[in-house]
N, C-alpha and C. Protein backbone atom coordinates (compact mmCIF):
# COMPACT_ATOMS: atom_id res chain seq x y z
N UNK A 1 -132.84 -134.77 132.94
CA UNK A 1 -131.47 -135.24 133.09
C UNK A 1 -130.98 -135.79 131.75
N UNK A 2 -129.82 -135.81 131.67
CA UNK A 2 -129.22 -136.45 130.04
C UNK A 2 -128.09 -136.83 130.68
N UNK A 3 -127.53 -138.07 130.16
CA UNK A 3 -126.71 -139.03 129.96
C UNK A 3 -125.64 -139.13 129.07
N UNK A 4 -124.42 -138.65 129.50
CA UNK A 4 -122.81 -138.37 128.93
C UNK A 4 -122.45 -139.78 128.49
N UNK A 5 -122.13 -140.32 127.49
CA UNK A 5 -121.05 -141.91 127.03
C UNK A 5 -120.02 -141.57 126.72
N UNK A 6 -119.21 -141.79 127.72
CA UNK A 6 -117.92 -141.59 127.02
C UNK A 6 -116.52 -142.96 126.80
N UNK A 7 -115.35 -143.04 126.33
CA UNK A 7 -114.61 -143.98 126.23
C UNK A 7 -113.45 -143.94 126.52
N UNK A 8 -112.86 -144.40 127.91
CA UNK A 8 -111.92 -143.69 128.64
C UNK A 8 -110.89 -145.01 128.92
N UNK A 9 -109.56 -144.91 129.22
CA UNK A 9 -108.74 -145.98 129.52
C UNK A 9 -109.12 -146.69 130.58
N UNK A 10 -109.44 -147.97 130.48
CA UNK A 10 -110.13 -148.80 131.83
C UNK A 10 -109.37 -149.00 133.19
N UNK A 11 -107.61 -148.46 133.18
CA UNK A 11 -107.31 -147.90 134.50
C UNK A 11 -107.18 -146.85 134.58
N UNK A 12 -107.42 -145.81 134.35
CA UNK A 12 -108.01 -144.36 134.12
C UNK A 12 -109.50 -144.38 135.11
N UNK A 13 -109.88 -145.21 134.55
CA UNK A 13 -111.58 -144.88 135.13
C UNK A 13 -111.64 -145.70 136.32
N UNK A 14 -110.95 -146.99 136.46
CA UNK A 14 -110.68 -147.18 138.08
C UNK A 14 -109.65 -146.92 138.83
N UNK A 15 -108.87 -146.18 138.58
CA UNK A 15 -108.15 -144.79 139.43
C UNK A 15 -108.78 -143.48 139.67
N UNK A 16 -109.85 -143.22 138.89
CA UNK A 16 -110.44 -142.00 139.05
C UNK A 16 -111.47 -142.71 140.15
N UNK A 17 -112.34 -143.40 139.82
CA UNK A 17 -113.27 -143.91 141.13
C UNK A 17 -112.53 -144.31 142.57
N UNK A 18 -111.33 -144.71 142.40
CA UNK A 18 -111.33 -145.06 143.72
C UNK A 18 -110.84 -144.08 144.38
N UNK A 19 -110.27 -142.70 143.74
CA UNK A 19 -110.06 -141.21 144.43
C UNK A 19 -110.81 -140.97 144.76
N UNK A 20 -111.58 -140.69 143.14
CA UNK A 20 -113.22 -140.16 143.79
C UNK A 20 -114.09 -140.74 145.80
N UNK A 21 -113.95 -141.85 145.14
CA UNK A 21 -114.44 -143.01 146.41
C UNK A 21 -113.85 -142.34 147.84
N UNK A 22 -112.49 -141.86 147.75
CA UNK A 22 -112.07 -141.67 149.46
C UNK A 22 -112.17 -140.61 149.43
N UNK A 23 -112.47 -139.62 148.22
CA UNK A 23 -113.17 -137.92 148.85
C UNK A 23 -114.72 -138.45 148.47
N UNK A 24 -115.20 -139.38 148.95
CA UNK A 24 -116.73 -139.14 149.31
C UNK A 24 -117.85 -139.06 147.83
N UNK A 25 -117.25 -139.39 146.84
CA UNK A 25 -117.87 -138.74 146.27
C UNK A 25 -118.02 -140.36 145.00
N UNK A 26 -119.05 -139.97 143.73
CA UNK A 26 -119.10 -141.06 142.96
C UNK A 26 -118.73 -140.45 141.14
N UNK A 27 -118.52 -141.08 140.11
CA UNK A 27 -118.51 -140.32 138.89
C UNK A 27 -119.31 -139.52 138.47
N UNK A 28 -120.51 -139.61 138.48
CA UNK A 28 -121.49 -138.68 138.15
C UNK A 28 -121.22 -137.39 139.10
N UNK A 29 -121.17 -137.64 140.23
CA UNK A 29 -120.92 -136.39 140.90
C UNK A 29 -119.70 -135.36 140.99
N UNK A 30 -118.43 -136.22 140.53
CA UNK A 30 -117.50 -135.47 140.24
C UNK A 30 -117.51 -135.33 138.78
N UNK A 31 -118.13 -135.20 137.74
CA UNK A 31 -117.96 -134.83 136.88
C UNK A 31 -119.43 -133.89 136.96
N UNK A 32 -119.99 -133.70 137.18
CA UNK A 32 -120.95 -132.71 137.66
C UNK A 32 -119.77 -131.59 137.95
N UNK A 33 -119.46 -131.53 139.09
CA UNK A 33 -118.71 -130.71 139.68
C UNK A 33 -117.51 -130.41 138.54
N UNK A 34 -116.98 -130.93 137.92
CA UNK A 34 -115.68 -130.77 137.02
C UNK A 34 -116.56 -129.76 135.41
N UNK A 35 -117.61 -130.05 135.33
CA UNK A 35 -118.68 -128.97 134.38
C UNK A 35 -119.19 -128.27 134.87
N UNK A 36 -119.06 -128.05 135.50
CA UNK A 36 -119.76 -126.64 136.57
C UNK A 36 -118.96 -125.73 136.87
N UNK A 37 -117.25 -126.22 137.18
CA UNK A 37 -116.02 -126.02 137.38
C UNK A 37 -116.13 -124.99 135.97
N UNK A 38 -116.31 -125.70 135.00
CA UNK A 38 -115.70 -125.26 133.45
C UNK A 38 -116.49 -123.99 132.97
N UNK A 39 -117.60 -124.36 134.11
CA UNK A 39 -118.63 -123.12 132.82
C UNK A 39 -118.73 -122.09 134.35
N UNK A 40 -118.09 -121.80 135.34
CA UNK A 40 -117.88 -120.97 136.16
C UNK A 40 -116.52 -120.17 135.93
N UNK A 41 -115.43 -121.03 135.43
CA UNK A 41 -114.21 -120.24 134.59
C UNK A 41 -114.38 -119.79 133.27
N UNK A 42 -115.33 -120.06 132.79
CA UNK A 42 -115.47 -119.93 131.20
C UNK A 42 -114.13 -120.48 130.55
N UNK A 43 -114.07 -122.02 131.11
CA UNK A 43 -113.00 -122.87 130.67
C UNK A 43 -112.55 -123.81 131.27
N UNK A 44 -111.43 -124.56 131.03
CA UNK A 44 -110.79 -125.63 131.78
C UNK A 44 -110.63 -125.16 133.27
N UNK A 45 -111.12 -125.41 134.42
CA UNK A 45 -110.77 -125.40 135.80
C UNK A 45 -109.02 -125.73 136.40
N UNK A 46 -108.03 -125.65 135.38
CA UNK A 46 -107.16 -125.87 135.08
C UNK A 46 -105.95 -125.75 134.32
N UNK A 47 -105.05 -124.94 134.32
CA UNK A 47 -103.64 -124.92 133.21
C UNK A 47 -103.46 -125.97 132.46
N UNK A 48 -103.74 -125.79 130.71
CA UNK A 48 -103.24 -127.00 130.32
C UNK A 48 -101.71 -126.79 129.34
N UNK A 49 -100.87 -127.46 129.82
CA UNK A 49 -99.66 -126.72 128.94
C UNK A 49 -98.58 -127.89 128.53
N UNK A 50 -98.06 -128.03 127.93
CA UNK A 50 -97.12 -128.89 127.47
C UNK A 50 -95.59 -128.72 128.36
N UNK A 51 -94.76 -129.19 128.24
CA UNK A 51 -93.54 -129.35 128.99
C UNK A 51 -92.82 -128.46 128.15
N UNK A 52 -91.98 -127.50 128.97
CA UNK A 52 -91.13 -126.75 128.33
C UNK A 52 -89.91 -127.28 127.41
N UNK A 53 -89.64 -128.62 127.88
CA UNK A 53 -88.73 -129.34 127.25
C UNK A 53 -88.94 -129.39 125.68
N UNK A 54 -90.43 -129.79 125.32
CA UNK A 54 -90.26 -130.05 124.11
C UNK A 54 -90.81 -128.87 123.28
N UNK A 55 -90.88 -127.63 123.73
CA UNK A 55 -90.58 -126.37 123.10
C UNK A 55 -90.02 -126.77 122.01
N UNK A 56 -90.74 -125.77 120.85
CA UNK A 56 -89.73 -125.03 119.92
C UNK A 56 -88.01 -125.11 120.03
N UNK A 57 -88.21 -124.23 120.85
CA UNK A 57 -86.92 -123.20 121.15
C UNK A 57 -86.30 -124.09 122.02
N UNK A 58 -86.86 -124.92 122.68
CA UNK A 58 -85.57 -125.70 123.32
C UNK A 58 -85.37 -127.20 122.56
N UNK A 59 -86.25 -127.23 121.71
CA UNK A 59 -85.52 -128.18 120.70
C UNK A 59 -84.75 -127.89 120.25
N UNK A 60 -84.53 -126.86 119.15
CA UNK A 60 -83.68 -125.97 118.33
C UNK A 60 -82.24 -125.44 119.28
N UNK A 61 -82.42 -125.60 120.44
CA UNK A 61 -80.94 -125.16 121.17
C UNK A 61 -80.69 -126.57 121.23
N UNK A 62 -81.31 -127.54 121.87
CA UNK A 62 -80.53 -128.61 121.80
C UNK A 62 -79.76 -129.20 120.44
N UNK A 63 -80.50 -129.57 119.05
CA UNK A 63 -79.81 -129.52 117.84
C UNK A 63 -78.73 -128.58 117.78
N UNK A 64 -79.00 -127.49 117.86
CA UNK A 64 -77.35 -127.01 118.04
C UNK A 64 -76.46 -126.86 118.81
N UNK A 65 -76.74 -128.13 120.44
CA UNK A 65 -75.69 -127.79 121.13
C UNK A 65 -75.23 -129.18 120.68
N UNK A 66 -75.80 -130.50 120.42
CA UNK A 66 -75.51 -131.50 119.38
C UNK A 66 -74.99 -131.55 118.50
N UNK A 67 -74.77 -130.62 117.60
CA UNK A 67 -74.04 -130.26 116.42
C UNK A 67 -72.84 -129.66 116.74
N UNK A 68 -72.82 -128.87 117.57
CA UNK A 68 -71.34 -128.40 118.49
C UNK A 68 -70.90 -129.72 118.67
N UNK A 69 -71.47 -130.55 119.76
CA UNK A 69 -70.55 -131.63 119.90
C UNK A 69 -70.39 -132.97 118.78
N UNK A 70 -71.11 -132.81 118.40
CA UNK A 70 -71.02 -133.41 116.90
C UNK A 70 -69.24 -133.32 116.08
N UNK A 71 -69.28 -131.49 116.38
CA UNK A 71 -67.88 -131.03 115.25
C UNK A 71 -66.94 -130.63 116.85
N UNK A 72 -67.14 -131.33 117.85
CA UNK A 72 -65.95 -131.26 118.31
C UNK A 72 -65.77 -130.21 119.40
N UNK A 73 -66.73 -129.44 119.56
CA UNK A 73 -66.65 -128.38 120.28
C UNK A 73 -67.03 -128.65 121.39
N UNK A 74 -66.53 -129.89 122.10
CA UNK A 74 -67.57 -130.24 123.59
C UNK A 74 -65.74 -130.40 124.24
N UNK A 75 -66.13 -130.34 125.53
CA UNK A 75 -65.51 -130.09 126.99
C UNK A 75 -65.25 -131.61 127.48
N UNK A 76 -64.78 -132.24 128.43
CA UNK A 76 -65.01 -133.31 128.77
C UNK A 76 -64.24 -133.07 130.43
N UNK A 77 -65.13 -133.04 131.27
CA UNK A 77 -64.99 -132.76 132.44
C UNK A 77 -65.56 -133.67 133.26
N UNK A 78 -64.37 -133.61 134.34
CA UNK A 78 -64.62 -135.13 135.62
C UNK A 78 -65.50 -135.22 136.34
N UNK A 79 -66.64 -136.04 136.85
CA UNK A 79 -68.11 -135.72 137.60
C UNK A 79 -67.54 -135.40 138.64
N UNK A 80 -67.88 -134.47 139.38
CA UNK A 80 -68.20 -133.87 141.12
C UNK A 80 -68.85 -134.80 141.45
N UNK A 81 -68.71 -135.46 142.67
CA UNK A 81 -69.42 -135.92 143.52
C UNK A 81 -69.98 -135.27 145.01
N UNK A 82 -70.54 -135.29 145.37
CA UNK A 82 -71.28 -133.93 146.63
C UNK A 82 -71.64 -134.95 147.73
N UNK A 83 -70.70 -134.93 148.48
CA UNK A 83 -71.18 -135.64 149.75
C UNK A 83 -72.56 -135.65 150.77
N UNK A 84 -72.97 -136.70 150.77
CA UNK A 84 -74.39 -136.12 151.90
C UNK A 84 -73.77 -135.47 153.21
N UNK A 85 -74.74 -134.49 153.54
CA UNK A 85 -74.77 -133.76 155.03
C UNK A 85 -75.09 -134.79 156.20
């Protein structure tokens, strides 16, 4: 057996135990399972991706829809309000 140290945010690691805790289970054993996970995908058991927001490309449209309204080229229209059903 060998022994992982790692250095993790201290409510990080008691939010992860007390999940862990009501599916039954303890850290060692879900991280067992979360490496076993990794080397059965030949990878993260998981999508890891950033928010489309802070894209490239949707930075760069926002600067220039900012710069439109910057020089004037903006609309100014009355809020809708939408009644509840």
């Amino acid at each position: 057996m060998a022994n992982i140290n790692i250095r993790i945010d201290d409510n990080l690691k008691k939010d992860a135990e007390n999940l862990f805790n009501d599916l039954g289970l303890n850290m060692t054993t879900a991280t067992t399972m979360f490496l076993k996970q990794c080397l059965y995908c030949h990878g993260l058991p998981f999508e890891v991706r950033m928010d489309p927001f802070y894209s490239a490309t949707n930075q760069a449209h926002l600067r220039r829809a900012i710069a439109d309204l910057d020089a004037g080229n903006g609309k100014a229209h009355e809020l809708i309000e939408v009644e509840d059903e």
